[in-house]
Structure formats: C-alpha cells, structure tokens
Protein backbone atom coordinates (compact mmCIF):
# COMPACT_ATOMS: atom_id res chain seq x y z
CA UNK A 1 98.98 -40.56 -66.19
CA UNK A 2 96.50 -41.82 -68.87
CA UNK A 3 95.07 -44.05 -66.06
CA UNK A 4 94.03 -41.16 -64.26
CA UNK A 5 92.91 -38.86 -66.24
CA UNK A 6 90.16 -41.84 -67.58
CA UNK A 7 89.50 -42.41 -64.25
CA UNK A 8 88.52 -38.86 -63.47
CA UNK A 9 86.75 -38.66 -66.91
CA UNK A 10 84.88 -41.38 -65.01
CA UNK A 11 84.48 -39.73 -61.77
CA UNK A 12 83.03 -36.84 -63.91
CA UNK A 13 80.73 -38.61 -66.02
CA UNK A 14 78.80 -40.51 -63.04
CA UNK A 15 78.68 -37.62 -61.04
CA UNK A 16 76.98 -35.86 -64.10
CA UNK A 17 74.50 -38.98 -64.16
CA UNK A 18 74.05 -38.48 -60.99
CA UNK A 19 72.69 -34.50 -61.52
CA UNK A 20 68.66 -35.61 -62.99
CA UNK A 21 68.02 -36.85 -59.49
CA UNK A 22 68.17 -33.73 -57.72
CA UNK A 23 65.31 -32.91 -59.26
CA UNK A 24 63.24 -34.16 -56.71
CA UNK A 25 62.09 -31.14 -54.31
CA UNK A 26 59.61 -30.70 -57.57
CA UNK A 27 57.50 -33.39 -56.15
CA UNK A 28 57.54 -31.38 -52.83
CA UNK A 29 57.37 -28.22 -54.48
CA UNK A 30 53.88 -30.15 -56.36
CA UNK A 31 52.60 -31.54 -53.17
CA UNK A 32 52.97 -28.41 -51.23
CA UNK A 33 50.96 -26.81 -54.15
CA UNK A 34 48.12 -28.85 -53.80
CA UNK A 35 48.07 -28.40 -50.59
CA UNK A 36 47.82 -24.89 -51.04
CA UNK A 37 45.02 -25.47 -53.63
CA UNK A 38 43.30 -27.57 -51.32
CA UNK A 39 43.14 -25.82 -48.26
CA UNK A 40 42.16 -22.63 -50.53
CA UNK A 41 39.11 -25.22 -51.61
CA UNK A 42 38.15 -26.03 -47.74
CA UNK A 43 38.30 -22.15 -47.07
CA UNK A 44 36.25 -21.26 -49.58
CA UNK A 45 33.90 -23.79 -48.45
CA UNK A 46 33.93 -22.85 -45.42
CA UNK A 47 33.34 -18.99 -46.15
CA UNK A 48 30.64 -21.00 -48.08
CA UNK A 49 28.93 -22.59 -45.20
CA UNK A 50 29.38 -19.85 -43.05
CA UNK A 51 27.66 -17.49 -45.82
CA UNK A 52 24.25 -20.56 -45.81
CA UNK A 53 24.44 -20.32 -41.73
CA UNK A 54 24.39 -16.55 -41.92
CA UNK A 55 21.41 -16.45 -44.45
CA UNK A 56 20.00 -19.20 -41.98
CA UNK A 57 20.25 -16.86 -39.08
CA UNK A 58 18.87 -14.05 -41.22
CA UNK A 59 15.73 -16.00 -41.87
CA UNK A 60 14.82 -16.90 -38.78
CA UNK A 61 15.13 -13.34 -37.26
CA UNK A 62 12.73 -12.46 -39.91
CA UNK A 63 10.39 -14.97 -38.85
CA UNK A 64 6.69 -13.51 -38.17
CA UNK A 65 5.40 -12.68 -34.60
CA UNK A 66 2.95 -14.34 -33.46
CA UNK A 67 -0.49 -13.21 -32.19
CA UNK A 68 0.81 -13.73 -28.36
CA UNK A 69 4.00 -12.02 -28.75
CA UNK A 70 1.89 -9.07 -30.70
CA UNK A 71 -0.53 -9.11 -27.54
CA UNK A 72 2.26 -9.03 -25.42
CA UNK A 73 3.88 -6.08 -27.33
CA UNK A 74 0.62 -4.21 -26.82
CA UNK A 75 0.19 -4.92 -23.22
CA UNK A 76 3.74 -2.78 -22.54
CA UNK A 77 2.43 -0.17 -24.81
CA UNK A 78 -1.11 -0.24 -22.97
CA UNK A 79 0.13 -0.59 -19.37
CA UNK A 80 3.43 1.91 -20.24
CA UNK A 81 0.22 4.68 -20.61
CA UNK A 82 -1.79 3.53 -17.74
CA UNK A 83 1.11 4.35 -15.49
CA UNK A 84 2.18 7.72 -17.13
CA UNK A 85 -2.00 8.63 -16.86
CA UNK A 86 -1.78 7.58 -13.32
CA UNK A 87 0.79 10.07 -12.75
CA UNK A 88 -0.67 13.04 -14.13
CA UNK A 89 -4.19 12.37 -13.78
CA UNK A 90 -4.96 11.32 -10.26
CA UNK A 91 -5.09 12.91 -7.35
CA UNK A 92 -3.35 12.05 -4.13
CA UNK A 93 -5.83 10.43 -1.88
CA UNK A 94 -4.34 8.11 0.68
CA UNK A 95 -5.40 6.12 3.58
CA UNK A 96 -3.38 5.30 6.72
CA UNK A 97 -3.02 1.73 7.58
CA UNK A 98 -3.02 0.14 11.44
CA UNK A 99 -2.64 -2.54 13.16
CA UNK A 100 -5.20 -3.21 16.31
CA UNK A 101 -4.45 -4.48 19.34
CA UNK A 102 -5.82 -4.37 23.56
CA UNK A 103 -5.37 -0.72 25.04
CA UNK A 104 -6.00 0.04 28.78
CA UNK A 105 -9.47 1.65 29.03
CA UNK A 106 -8.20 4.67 31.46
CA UNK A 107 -11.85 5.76 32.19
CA UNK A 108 -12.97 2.54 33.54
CA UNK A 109 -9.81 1.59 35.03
CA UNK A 110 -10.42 2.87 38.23
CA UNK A 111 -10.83 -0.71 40.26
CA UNK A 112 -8.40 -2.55 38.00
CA UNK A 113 -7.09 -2.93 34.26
CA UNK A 114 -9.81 -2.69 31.84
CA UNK A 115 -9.29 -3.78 27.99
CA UNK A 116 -10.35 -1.61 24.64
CA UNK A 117 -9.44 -2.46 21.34
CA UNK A 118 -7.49 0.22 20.03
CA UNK A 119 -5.97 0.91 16.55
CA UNK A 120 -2.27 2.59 15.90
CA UNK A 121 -1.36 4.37 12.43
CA UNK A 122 1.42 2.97 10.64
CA UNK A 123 1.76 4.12 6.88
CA UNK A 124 -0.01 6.08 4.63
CA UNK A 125 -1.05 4.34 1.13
CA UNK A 126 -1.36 6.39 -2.25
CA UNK A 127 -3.68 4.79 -4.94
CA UNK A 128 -1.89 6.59 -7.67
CA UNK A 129 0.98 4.73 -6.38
CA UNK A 130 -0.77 1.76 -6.26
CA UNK A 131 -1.81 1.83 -10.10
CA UNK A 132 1.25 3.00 -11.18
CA UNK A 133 3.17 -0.07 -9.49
CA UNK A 134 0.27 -2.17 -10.69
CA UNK A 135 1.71 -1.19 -14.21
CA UNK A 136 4.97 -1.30 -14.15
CA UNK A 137 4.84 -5.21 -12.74
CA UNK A 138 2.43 -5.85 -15.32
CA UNK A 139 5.13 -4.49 -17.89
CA UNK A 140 7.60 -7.04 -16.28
CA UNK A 141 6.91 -10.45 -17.70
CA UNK A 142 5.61 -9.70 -21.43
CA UNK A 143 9.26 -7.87 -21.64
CA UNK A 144 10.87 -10.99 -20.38
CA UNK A 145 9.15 -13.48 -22.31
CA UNK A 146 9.97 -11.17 -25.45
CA UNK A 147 13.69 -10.90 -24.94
CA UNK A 148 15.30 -13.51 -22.28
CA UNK A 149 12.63 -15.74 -21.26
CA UNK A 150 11.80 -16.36 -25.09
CA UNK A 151 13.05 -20.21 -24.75
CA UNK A 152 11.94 -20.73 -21.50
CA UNK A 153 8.69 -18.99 -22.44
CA UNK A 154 8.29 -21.70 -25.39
CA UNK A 155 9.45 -24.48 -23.13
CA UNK A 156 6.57 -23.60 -21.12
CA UNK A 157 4.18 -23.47 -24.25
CA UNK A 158 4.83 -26.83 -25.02
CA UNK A 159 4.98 -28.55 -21.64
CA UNK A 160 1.25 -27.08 -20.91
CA UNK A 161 2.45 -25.20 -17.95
CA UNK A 162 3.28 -21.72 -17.37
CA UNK A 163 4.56 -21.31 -13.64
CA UNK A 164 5.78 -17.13 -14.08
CA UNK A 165 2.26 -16.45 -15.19
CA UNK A 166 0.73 -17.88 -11.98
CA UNK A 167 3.59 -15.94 -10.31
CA UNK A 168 2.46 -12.78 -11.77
CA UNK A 169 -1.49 -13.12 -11.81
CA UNK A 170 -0.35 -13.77 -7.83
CA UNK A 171 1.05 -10.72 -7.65
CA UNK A 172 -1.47 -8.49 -9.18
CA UNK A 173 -4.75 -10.30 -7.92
CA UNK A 174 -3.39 -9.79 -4.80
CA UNK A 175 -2.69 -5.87 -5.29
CA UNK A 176 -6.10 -5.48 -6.92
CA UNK A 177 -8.09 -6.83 -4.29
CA UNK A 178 -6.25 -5.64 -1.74
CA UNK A 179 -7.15 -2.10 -3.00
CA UNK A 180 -10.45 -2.79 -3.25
CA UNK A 181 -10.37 -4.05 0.40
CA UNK A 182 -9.24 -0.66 1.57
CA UNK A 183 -11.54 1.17 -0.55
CA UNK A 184 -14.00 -0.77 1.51
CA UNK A 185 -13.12 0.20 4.28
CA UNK A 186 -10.67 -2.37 5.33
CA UNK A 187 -7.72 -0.64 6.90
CA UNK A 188 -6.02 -3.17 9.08
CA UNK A 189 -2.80 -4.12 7.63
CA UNK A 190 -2.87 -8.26 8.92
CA UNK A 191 -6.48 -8.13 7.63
CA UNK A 192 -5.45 -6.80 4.07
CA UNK A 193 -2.39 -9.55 4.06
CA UNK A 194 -4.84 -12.31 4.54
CA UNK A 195 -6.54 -11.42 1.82
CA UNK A 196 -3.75 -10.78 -0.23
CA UNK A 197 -3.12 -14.46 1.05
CA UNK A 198 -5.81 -15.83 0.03
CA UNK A 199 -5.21 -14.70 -4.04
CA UNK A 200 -1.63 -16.39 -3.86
CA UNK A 201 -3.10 -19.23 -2.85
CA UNK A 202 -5.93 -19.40 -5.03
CA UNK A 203 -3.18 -18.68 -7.92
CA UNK A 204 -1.12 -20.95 -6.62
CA UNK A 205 -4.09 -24.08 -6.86
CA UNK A 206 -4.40 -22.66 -10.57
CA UNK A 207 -0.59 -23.48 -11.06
CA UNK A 208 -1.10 -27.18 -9.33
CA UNK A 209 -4.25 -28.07 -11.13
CA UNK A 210 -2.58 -26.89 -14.30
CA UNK A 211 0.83 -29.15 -13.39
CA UNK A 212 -1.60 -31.94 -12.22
CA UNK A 213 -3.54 -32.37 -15.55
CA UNK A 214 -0.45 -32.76 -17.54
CA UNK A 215 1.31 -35.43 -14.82
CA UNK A 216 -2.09 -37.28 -14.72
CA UNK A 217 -3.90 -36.46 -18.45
CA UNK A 218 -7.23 -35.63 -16.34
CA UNK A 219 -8.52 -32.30 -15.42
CA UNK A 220 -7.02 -31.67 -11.66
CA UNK A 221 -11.23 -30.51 -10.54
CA UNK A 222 -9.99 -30.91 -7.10
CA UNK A 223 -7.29 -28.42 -7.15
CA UNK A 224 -9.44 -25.94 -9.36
CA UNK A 225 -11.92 -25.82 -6.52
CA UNK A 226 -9.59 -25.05 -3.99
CA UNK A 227 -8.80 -22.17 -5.75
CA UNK A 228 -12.14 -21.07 -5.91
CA UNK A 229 -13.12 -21.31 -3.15
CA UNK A 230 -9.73 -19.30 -1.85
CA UNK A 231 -10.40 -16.85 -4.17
CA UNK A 232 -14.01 -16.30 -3.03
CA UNK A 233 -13.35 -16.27 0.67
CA UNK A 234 -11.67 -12.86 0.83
CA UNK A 235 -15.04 -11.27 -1.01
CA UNK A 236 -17.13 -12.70 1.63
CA UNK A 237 -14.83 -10.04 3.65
CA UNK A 238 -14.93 -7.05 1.60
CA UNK A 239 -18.55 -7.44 0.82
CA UNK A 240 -19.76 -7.26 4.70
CA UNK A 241 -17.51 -4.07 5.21
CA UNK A 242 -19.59 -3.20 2.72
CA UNK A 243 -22.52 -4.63 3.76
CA UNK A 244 -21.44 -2.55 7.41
CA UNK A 245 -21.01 0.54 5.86
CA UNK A 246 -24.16 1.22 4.20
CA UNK A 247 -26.20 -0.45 7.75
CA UNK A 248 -24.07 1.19 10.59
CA UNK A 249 -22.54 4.16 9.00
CA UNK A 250 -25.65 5.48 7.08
CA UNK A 251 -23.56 6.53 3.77
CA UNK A 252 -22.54 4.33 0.83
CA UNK A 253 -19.14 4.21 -1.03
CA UNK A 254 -18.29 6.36 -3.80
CA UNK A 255 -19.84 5.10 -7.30
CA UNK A 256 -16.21 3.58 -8.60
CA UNK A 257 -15.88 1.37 -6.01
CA UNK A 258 -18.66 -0.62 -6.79
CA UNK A 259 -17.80 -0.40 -10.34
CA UNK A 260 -14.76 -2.24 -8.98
CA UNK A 261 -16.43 -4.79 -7.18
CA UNK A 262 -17.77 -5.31 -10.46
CA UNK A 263 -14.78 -5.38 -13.16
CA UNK A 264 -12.69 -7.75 -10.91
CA UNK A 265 -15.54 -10.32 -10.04
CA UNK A 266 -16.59 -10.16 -13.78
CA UNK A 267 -13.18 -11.05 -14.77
CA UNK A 268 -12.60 -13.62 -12.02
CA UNK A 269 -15.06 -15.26 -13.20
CA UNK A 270 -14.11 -15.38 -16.88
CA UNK A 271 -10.61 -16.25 -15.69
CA UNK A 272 -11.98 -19.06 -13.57
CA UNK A 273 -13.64 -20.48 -16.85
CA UNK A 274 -11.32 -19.98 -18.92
CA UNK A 275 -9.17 -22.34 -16.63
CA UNK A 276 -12.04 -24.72 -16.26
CA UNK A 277 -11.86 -25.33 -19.82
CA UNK A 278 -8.45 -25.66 -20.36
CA UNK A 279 -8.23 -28.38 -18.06
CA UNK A 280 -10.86 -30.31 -19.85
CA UNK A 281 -9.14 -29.71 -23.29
CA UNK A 282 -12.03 -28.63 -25.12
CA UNK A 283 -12.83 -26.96 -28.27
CA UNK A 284 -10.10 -24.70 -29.18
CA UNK A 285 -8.61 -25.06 -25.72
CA UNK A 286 -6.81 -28.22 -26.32
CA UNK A 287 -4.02 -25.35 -28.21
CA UNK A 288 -2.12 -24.34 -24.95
CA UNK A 289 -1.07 -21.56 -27.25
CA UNK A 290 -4.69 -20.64 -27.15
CA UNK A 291 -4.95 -20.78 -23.30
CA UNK A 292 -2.43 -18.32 -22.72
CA UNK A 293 -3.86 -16.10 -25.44
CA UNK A 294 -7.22 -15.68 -23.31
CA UNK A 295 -5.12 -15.45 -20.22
CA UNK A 296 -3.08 -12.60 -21.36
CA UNK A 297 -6.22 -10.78 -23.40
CA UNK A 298 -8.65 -11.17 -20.08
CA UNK A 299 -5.87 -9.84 -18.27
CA UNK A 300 -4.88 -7.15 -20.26
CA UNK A 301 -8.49 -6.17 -20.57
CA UNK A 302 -9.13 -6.56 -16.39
CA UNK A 303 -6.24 -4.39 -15.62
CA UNK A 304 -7.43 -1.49 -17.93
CA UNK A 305 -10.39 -1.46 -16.91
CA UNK A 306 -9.49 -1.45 -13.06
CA UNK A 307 -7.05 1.43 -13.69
CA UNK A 308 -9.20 3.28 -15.75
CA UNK A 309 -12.05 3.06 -13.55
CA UNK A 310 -9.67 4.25 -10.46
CA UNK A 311 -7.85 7.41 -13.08
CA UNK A 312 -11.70 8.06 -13.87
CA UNK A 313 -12.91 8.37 -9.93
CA UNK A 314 -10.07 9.80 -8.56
CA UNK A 315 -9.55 12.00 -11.40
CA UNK A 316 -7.73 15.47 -10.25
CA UNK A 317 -9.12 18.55 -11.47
C-alpha cells in the first residue's frame, strides 16, 4: 500500500510540473495582439494616404483656368445672348428655296415639245432661325471641351492638331455663307449646297495642312492653298448675283448685306493668316496654345458681329 500511494504522490507531482507549460496560448494571445496593433498601424496609414490623395485631388480642382478655357466660358455666355436676342428681336423674314429643272414651254409647244427652265418651291427658310441655330452649335464645343472633352481637348493641345475645331468652323462657315448666298439672291437649294461644299472642304485642307506640318515638321503650303482657293471660289458666286442684281434688276441689296460681305471676308482673311502663321511657327505662334487662342477670339468676334449685324437689319419693330 505504501508503494502506491508514493507512486501516486509521483503521478501527482509530474503532472503538477507539467501545469507551467500550458501557459503557452500567451504567445498567441501576444502575437494576435500585435497583429491587432499592426494592422491598426497600416489603417491608420492608409486613412493617412487616403487623407494626402484627397488634399491632392483638392488642389488640383482648384487649379487656375486658363485664358482659353476663360474665352471659352465667355463664348457660351456671348453666343447663349445672341440666340435669346435673335428670338425676340428679329423679325420673321423668310425665303423659299427651289430646285430648277426643264418644264414644257406650253405656248410654243404647238409643233412639238419645247424646253423652259422652270423653278419649284420647296421650303421656306427663317434667318432668325438661322442665327439662333448658328448659336446654339457654336455653344456646342466650348461646353465639351470644358467638361468631357477636357483630356481629349489637351491631347489635342499638345499633339498640334485640333480635328473638332475644323469640324465646327466647317459647320458654321458653311451656315454663314450660305446665308449670305441667299441674301444675295441665291435661292437654289443644289447651288447653296455647293457652296456650303466648298467651306467643308476648304476647312477640311485647314485640318490636313495642320496634320501635315506636324507628320512632316514643314509648313503643309500646298494644302493651305487648296483651301484658299476653295474658300474663295464660292465668293466668286455670290459676288456676280450681286454683281446681277444691281446690272439687270436696277435695285441694290439692303445696306446689311454688304456689311456682311464685309465682316465674313474680313475675318476669312484674318483666319487664313492666322493659319499661315501657325504653320510656319513664328513669333508667338510656335505656342499651339496660342493658335487656338486667336482661333477661338477671331471666331468669337466673327460670329458676333455677323449676328449682330443680321439682329440690327432685320430688327422687328
């Protein structure tokens, strides 16, 4: 009996010895700690880095606008109140465009078909209307390049080429003219395309020559003078209708559309410099920034004084 109970005395004692090392899930209870403590550190620094890209963000939507997006700001303002005067202030005088073609001559058709040119109505064209959609797609592309075309407007700055500017000067040359043309006295609708025509091309040869100089790193003069002389060819038109009018018809046009004739061949012409110039890089043209500066200001400036000039004329009392 002594035997055993020494033996259990034993048992008892090792098993006690054997109690300190339980102590162990204090290493875990450590290591899951600093764990704790260290993914509290990479969340703070996180909340960190997230506060410097924030203050980042923050700075560069405070950033200064330039002059071009300020001129672009004020061309929505300016052409926004062109089209609301348009509205108000002009009267409703409209011409009816036709098409011609061969008519059978009744009166001398008596021994077989005779031929006269004849002309058939087809719509009737507002100028108010006209100016007012003059405006609003001049109020297109300075919103775009302020808001979703900002990156692909800046692309464009530094590549040297702006393709959406020829796109719109297309547009409204070809609108401006074309009223012109009918003021004229040009009322044939596939004679007022052509002319239109002729502007998107000549815009078009600005948009090559200006893509050609930077492939090449010479001015494109080939290309400008295609344009030119596109963009002359549909005055040679207007200018005999009005050449016709004052010889055959014994009366002259109304005072504005002369003014007209001058504002837009005035401007054409400063345009048509302006682009010279920038081709050959010089002086303060060698800034493409400064190119399309000019471009929007002579713009800006042509299309107020065309609408102005047509509020002014047509103005109803």
């Amino acid at each position: 009996m002594a035997t055993t109970t020494k033996s259990s005395k034993a048992k008892t004692k090792t098993t006690k010895a054997k109690k300190p090392a339980a102590k162990k899930p204090t290493s875990k209870n450590t290591s899951v700690k600093s764990a704790k403590s260290t993914s509290k550190s990479t969340a703070t620094k996180v909340v960190v880095s997230k506060k410097t890209i924030t203050t980042k963000d923050s700075k560069k939507s405070k950033e200064p606008k330039t002059r071009l997006q300020k001129l672009y700001a004020i061309s929505i303002v300016v052409y926004g109140l062109i089209a609301v005067a348009a509205y108000f202030l002009m009267s409703n005088l409209s011409f009816q465009l036709s098409v011609g073609y061969w008519g059978k001559d009744e009166l001398n058709s008596v021994n077989g078909t005779q031929f006269a040119p004849a002309t058939q109505g087809i719509v009737d064209v507002h100028i108010k209307w006209i100016v007012i959609v003059l405006a609003v797609v001049s109020i297109v592309l300075p919103v775009l390049y302020l808001t979703r075309f900002k990156k692909d407007h800046d692309d464009s700055i530094k590549a040297k080429v702006m393709p959406k500017r020829w796109i719109e000067m297309a547009i409204t040359f070809a609108i401006m003219v074309e009223t012109v043309a009918m003021l004229s006295g040009v009322l044939d609708i596939a004679t007022l395309k052509l002319i239109g025509g002729f502007m998107i091309v000549t815009m078009i040869a600005g948009w090559m020559a200006e893509k050609r100089t930077v492939e090449t790193g010479k001015a494109a003069i080939r290309e400008y003078y295609l344009g030119l002389i596109t963009g002359i060819l549909p005055w040679l038109v207007i200018i005999s209708y009005a050449i016709f009018t004052i010889v055959f018809g014994d009366i002259r046009a109304t005072w504005f559309v002369y003014a007209l004739y001058v504002v837009l061949v005035v401007s054409a012409s400063i345009i048509g410099k302006n682009q010279l110039l920038a081709l050959k890089r010089v002086g303060k043209f060698a800034n493409y920034e400064a190119v399309q500066e000019n471009y929007v200001f002579i713009s800006l400036i042509l299309r107020v004084l065309f609408s102005v000039v047509l509020i002014i004329g047509l103005y109803s009392r």
